[in-house]
Protein backbone atom coordinates (compact mmCIF):
# COMPACT_ATOMS: atom_id res chain seq x y z
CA UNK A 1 4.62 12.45 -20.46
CA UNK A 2 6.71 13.22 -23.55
CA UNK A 3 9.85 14.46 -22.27
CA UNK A 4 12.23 11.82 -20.06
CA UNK A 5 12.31 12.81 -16.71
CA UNK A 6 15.98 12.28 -15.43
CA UNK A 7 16.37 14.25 -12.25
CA UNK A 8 20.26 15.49 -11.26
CA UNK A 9 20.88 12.75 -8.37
CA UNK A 10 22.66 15.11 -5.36
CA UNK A 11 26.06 13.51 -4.09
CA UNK A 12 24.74 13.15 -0.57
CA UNK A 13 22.85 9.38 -1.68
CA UNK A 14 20.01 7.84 -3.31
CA UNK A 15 16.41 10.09 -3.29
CA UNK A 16 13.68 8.01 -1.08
CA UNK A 17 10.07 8.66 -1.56
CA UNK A 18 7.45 7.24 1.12
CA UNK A 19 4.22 6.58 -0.58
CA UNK A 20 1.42 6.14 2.23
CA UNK A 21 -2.10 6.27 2.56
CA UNK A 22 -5.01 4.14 4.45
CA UNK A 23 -5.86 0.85 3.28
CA UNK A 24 -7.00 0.65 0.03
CA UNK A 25 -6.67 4.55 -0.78
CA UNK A 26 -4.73 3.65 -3.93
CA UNK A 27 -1.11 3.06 -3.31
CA UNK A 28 -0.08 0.10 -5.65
CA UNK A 29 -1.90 1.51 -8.28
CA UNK A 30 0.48 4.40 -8.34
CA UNK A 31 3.52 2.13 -7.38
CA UNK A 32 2.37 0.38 -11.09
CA UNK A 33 2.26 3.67 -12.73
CA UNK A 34 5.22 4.73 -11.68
CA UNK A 35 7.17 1.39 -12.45
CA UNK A 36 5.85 1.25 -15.45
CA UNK A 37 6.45 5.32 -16.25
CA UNK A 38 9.99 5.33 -14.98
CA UNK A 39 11.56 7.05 -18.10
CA UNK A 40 14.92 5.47 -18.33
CA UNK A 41 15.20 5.68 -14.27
CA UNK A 42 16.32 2.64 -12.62
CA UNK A 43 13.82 2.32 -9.64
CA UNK A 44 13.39 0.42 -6.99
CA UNK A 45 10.46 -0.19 -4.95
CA UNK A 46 9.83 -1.66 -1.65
CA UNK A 47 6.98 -3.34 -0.78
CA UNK A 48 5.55 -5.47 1.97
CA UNK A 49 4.48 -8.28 -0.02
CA UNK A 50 5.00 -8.94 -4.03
CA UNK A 51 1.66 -9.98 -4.32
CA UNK A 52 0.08 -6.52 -4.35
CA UNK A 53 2.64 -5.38 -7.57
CA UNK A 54 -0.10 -6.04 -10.46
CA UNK A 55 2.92 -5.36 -12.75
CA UNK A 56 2.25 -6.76 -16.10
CA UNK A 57 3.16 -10.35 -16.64
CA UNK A 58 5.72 -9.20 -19.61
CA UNK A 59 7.95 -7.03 -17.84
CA UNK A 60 9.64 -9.45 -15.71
CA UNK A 61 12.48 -10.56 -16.19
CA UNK A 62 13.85 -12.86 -13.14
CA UNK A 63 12.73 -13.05 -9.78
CA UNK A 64 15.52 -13.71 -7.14
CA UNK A 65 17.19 -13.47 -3.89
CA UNK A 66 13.62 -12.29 -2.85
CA UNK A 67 13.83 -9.58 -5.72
CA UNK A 68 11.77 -8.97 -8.55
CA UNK A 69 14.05 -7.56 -11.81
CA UNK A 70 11.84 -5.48 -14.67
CA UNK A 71 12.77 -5.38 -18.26
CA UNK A 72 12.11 -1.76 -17.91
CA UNK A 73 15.15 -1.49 -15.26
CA UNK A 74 13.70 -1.37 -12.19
CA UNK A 75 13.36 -3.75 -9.37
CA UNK A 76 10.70 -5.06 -6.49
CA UNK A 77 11.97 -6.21 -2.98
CA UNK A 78 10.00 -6.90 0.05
CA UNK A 79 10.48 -5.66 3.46
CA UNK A 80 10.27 -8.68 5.17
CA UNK A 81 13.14 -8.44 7.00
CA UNK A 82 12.94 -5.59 8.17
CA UNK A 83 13.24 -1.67 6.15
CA UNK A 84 17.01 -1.19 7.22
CA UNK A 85 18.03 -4.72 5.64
CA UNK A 86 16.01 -4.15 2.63
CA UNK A 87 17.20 -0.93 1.47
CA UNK A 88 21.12 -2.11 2.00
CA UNK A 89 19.96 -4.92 -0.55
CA UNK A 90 18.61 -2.28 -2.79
CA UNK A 91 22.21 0.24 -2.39
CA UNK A 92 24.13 -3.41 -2.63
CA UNK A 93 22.70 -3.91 -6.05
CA UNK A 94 25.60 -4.43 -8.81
CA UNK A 95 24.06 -2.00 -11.07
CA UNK A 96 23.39 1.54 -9.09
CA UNK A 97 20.05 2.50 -8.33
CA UNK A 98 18.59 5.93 -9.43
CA UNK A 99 15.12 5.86 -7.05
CA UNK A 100 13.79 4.41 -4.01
CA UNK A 101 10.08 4.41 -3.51
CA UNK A 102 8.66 3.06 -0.89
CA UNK A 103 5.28 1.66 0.00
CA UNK A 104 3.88 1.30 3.54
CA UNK A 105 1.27 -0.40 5.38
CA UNK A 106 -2.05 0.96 5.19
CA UNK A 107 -1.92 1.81 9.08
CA UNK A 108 1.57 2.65 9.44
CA UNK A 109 2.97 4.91 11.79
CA UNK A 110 5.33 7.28 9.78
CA UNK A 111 7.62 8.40 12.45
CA UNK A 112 9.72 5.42 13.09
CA UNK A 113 10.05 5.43 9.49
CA UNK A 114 10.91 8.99 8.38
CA UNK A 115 13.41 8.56 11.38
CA UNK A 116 15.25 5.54 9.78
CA UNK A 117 16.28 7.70 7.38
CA UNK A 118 17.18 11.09 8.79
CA UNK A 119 18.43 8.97 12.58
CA UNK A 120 20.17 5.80 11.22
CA UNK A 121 23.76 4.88 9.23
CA UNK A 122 21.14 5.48 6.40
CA UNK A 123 21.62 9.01 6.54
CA UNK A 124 24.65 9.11 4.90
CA UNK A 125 23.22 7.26 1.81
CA UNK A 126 19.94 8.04 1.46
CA UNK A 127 18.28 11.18 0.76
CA UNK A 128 14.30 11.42 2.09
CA UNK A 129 13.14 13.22 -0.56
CA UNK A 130 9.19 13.33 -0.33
CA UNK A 131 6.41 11.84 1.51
CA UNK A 132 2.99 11.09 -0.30
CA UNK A 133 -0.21 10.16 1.09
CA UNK A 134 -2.93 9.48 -0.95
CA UNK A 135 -6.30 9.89 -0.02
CA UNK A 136 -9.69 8.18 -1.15
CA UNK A 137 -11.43 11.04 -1.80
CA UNK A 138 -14.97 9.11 -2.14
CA UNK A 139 -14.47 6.72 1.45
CA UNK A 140 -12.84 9.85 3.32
CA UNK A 141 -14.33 11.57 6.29
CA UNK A 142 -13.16 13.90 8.90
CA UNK A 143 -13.74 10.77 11.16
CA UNK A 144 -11.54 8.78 8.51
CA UNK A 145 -11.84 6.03 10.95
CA UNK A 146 -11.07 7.46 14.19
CA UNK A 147 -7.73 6.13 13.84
CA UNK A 148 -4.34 8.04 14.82
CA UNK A 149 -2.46 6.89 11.54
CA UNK A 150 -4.65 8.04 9.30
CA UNK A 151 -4.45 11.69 10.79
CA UNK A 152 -0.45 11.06 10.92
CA UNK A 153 -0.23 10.45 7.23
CA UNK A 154 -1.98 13.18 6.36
CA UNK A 155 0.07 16.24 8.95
CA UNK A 156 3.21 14.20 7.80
CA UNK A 157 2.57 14.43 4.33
CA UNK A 158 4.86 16.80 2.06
CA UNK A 159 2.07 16.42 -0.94
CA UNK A 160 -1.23 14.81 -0.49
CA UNK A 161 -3.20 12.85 -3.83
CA UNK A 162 -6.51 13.27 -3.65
CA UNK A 163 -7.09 10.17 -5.71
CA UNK A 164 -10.79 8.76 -7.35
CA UNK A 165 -12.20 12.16 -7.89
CA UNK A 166 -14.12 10.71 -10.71
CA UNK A 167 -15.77 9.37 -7.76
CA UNK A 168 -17.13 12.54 -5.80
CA UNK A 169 -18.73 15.74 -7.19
CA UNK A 170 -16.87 18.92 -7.13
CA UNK A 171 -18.70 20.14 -3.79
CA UNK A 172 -18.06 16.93 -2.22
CA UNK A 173 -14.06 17.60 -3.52
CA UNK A 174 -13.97 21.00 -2.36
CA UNK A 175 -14.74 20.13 1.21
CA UNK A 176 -12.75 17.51 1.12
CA UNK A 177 -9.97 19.90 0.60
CA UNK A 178 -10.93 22.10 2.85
CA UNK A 179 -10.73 20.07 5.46
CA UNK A 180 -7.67 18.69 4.90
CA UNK A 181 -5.93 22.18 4.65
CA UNK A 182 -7.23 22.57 8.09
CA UNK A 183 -5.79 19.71 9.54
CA UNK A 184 -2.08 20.72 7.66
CA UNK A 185 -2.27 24.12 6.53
CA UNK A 186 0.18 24.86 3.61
CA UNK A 187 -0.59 21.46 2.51
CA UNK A 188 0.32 20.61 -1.63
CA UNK A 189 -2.87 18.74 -2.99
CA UNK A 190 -3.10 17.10 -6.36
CA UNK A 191 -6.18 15.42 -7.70
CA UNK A 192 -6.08 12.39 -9.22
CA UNK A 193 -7.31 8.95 -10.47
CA UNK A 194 -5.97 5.83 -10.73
CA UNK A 195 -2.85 7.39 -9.03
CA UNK A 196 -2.28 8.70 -12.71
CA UNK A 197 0.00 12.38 -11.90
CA UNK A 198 2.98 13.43 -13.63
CA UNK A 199 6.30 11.65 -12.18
CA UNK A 200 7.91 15.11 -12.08
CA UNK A 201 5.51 16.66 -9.55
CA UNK A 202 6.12 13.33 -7.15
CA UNK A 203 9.25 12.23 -7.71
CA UNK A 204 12.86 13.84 -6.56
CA UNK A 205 11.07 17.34 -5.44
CA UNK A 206 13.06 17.76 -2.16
CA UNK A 207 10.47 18.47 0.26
CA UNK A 208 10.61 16.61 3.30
CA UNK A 209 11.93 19.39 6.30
CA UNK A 210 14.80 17.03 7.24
CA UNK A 211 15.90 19.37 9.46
CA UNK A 212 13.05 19.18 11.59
CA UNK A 213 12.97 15.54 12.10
CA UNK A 214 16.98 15.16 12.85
CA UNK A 215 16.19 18.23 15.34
CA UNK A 216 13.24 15.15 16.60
CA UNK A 217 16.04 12.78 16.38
CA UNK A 218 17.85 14.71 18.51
CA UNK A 219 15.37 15.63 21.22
CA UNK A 220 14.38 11.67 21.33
CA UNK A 221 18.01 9.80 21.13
CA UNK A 222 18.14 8.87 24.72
CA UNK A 223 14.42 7.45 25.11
CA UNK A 224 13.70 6.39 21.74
CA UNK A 225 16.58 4.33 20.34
CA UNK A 226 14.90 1.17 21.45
CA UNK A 227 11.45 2.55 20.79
CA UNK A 228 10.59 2.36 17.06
CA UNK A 229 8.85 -1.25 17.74
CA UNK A 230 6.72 0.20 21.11
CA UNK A 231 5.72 2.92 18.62
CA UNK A 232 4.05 1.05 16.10
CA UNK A 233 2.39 -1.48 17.82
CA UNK A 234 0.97 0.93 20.70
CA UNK A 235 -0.68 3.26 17.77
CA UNK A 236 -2.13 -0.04 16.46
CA UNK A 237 -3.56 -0.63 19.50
CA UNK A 238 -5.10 2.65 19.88
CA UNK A 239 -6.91 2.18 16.50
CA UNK A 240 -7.81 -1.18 17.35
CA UNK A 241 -6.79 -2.56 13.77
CA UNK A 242 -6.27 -6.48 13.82
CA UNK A 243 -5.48 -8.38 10.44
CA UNK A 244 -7.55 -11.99 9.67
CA UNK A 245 -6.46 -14.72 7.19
CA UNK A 246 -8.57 -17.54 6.03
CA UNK A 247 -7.64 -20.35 3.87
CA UNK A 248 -9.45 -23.37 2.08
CA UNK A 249 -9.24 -26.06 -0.31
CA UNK A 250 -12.42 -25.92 -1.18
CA UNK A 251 -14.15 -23.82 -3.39
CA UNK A 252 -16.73 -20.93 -2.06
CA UNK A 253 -20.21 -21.41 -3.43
CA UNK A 254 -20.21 -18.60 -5.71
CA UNK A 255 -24.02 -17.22 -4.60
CA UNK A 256 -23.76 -17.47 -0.60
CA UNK A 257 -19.73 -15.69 -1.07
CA UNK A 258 -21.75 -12.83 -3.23
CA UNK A 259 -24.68 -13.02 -0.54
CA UNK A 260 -21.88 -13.09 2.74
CA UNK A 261 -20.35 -9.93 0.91
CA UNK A 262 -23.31 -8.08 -0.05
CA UNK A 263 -25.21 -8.73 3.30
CA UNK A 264 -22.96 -9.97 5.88
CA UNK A 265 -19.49 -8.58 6.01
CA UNK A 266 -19.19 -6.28 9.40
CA UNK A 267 -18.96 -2.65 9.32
CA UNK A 268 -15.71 -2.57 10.97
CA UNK A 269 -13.67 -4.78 7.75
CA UNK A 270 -12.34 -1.44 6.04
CA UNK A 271 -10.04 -3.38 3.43
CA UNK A 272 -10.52 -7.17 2.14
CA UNK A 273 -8.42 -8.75 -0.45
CA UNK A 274 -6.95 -12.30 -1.40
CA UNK A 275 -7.54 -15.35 -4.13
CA UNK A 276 -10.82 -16.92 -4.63
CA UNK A 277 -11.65 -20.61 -6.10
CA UNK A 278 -15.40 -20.15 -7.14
CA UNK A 279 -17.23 -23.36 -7.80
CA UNK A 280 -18.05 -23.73 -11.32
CA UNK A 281 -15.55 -21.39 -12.72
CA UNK A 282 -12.09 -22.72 -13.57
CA UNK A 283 -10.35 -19.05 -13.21
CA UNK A 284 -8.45 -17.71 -10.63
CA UNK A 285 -10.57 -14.89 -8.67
CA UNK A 286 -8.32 -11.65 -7.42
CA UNK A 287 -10.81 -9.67 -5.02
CA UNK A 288 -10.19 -6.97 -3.49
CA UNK A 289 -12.67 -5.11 -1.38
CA UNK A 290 -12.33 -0.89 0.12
CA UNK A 291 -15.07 0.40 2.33
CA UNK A 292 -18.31 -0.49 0.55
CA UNK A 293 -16.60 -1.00 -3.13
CA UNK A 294 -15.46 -3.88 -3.90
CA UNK A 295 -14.42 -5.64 -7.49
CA UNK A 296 -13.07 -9.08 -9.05
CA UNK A 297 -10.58 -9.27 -11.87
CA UNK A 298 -9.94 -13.12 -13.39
CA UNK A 299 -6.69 -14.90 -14.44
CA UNK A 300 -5.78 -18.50 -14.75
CA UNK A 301 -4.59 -20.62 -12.10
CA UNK A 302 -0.58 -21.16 -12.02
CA UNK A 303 -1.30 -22.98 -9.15
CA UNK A 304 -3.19 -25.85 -7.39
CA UNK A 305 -6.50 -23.73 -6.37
CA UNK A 306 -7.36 -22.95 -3.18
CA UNK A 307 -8.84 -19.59 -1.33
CA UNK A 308 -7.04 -17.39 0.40
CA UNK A 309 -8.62 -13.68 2.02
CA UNK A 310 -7.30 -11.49 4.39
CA UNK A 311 -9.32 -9.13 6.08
CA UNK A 312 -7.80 -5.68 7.80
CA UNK A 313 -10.56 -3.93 10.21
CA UNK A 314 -11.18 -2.80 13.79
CA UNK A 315 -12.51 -4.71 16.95
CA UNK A 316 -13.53 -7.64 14.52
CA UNK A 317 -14.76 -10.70 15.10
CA UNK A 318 -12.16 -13.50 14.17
CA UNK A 319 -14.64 -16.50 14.78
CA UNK A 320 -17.61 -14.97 13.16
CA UNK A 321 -16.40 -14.19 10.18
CA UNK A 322 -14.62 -17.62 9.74
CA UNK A 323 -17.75 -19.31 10.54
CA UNK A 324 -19.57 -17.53 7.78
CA UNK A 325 -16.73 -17.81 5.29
CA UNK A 326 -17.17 -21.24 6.09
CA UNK A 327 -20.74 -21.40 5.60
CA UNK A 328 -19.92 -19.93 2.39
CA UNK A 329 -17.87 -23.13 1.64
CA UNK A 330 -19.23 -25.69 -1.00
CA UNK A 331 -20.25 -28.77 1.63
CA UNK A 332 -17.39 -31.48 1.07
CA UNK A 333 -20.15 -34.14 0.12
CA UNK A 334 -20.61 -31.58 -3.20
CA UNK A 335 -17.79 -32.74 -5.74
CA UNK A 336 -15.95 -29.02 -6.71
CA UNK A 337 -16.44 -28.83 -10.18
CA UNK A 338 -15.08 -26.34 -13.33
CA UNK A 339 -17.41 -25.53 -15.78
CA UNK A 340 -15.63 -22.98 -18.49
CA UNK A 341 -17.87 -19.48 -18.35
């Protein structure tokens, strides 16, 4: 873009944009763009955890009170405890804030959410100004998982980004968006990749129907104020999505990881990503892993190595996998060694 993009801020609070999407459909990729495409705005972004925020190393400036500061202006705080706490951090902020985007979970259920804002004290400083989903247009099916969020992001979706068309021919993109205009007609599609779109078609567009969620308020004030937590965990349930961690100080033996991830990973592990310690390399492994694709970018270490993977899937297998992550493991009779590639 050539022109700054400075939208008119309306009196009534601070524009919110929900950016959501299932895992590993491309949502801190455009979080990254739009950080670092902010045009003189002061944004800030929420995130679940800073580790996903690939900003470049050279626009930080200062990282604390649990917030990240950007020479470009904006900032990066975590949700951690909890969305209502983190966006009075963001509106206590000395300097005022232009934006708020926010990123959710991969399987979140938007409701509780979109209600925060329209239902809560928030109201009367916030303004929800658009909700985003991006989809992969490659991994998506009309299945897309069986799972209940998925479908939610999409009907509650103001526009929905098609993103990694490069990845799909134009028949395969034309059903896609087909389909998705029958499950929310009227729907606003934009095709992307890399989450690259114009900030003005995303950003501070006024359409999210608040009227039709305070009207849900409403109708749910009595049975729901305690409910938000039932909510999310029951639709979690339903999809049966369960979240693994493993950790190790020792390094993975770099064929059997590649052979375990080629051959071995279960069906049901839809999103894998962490920090790998690969014997014989002395870099710093990021891997990240969607559906079938999965790639490795290297950095150095900044810290003592060690591996660390989570894995996000349905109905899996907690002990199987660790065993054969384990397996994976250089024996503890090998000495770990760094040979420079």
């Amino acid at each position: 873009m050539t022109s700054s993009f400075i939208p008119i801020l309306p009196k009534q609070g601070m524009p919110v944009t929900l950016i959501t999407g299932f895992l590993g459909s491309g949502k801190t990729t455009l979080l990254n763009h739009i950080l670092q495409n902010n045009q003189n705005l002061k944004v800030a972004v929420l995130v679940n955890e800073f580790g996903d925020i690939n900003i470049d190393s050279q626009l930080l400036v200062s990282y604390e009170n649990g917030i990240v500061e950007l020479s470009n202006g904006c900032i990066c705080c975590t949700i951690n405890d909890g969305l209502v706490e983190a966006v009075y951090r963001i509106l206590e902020q000395e300097d005022r804030v232009d934006y708020l985007v926010i990123e959710t979970t991969g399987v979140a259920d938007l409701l509780p959410i979109i209600l925060t804002f329209v239902g809560s004290e928030l109201r009367e400083l916030t303004r929800l100004d658009s909700i985003l989903t991006l989809v992969d247009s490659e991994m998506f099916t009309p299945e897309h998982f069986e799972s209940e969020a998925a479908l939610s992001q999409i009907t509650y979706a103001d526009i929905i980004l098609l993103n990694k068309t490069d990845l799909v021919s134009p028949d395969q993109l034309a059903q896609l968006e087909s389909y998705i205009k029958s499950v929310k007609p009227g729907a606003k599609l934009l095709n992307c990749q890399y989450g690259q779109v114009a900030l003005p078609l995303i950003l501070d567009i006024g359409l999210t129907p608040l009227e039709t969620y305070q009207t849900h308020e409403k109708n749910h004030l009595h049975s729901d104020h305690h409910h938000d937590h039932h909510e999310h965990s029951h639709h979690l349930e339903n999809d049966g999505f369960i979240s693994l961690s493993f950790q190790s100080d020792r390094p993975f033996d770099i064929v059997k990881f590649e052979k375990f991830i080629a051959e071995q990973m279960p069906e049901e592990v839809f999103r894998a990503k962490g920090i790998l310690w690969l014997n014989g390399s002395e870099l710093r492994h990021i891997f990240q892993l969607s559906g079938n694709r999965y790639d490795m970018k290297s950095d150095r270490w900044k810290t003592p190595p060690s591996n660390q993977l989570v894995f996000i899937g349905r109905h899996l297998d907690n002990g199987k996998i660790s065993q054969q992550l384990n397996d994976c493991l250089v024996s503890s009779e090998t000495p770990s060694k760094f040979i420079k590639l």
